[in-house]
Protein backbone atom coordinates (compact mmCIF):
# COMPACT_ATOMS: atom_id res chain seq x y z
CA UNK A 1 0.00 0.00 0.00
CA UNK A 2 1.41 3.24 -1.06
CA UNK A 3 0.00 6.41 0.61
CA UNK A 4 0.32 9.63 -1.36
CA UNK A 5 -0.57 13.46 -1.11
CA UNK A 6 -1.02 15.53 -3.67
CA UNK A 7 -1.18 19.78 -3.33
CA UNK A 8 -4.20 20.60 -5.36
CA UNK A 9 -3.74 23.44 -8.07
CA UNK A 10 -6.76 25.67 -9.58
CA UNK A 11 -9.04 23.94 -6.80
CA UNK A 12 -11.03 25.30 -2.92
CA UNK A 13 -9.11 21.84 -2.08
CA UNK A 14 -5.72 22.58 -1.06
CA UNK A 15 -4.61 18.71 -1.11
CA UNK A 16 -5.74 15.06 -0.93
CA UNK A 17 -4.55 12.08 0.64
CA UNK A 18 -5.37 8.64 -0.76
CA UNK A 19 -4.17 4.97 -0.61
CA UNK A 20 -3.04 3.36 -3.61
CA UNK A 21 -3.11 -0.74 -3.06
CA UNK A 22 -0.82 -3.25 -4.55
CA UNK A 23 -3.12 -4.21 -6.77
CA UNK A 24 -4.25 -0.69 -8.22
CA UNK A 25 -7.06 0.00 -5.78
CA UNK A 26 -8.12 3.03 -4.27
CA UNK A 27 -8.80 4.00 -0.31
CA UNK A 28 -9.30 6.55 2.14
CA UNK A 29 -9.19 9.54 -0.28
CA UNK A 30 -9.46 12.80 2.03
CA UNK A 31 -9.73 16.12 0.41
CA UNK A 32 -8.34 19.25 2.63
CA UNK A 33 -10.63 21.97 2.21
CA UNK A 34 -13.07 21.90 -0.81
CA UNK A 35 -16.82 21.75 -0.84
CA UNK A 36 -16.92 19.31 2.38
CA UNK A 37 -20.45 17.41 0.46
CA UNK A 38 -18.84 16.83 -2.81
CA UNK A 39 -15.17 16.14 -1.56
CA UNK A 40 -16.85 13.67 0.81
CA UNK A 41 -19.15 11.82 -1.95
CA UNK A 42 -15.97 11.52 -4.28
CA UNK A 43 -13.93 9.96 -1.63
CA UNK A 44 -17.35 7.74 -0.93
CA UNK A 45 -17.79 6.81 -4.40
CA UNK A 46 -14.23 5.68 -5.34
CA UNK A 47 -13.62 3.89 -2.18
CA UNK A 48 -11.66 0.33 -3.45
CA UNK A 49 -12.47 1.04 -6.74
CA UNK A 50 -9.83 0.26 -9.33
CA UNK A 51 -7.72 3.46 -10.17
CA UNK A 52 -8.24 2.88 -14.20
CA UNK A 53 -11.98 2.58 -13.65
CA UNK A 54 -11.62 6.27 -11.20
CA UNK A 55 -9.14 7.81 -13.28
CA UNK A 56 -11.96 6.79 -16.90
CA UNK A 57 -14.73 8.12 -14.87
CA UNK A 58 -13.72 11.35 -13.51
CA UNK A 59 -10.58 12.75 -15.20
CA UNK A 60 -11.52 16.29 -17.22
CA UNK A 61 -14.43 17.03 -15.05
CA UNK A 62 -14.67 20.71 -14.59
CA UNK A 63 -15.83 23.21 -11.97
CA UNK A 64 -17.49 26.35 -13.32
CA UNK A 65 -14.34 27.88 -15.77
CA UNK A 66 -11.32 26.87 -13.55
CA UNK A 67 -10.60 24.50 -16.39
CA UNK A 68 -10.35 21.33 -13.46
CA UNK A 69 -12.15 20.49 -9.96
CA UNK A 70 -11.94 18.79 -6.90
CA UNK A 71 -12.53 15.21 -9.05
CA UNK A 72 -9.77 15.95 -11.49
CA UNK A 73 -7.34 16.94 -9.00
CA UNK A 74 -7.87 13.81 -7.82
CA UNK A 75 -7.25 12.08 -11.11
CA UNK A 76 -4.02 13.75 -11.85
CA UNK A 77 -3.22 12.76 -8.35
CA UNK A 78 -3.73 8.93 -9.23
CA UNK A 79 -2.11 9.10 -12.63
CA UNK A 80 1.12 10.67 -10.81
CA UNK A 81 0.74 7.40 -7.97
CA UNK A 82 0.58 5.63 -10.81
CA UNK A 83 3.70 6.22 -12.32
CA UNK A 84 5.73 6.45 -9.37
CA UNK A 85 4.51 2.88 -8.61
């Protein structure tokens, strides 16, 4: 299991905290800061799902014209666990 934070850019979020398992899985995402609803039904939703399937479903999403949002911060977050894996 490989724990990982990742400072937020462009986002109310300021970071996030997630587990990355072994075998690609996601758990415990927690956002710092954000819209505490929606940062808490993201890290709800993706809870042991696989990162692929989290990174196809929520990568690009957009808040209002920031051009990213709490859900694609997390996605870039993943991708860069990813490749440091």
């Amino acid at each position: 299991m490989k724990h990982t934070t990742y400072a937020t850019k462009g986002t109310c979020s300021r970071q996030i905290d997630f587990d990355l398992s072994d075998d690609g899985k996601i758990y415990n995402v927690a956002f710092t800061g954000g819209c505490n609803g929606n940062t808490q039904g993201v890290s709800r939703l993706v809870e042991g799902m696989d990162a692929q399937e989290v990174l196809s479903r929520i990568s690009g999403i957009q808040c209002g014209v920031r051009g990213t949002s709490c859900p694609d911060q997390l996605s870039k977050a993943i991708r860069q666990a990813l490749a440091e894996a």
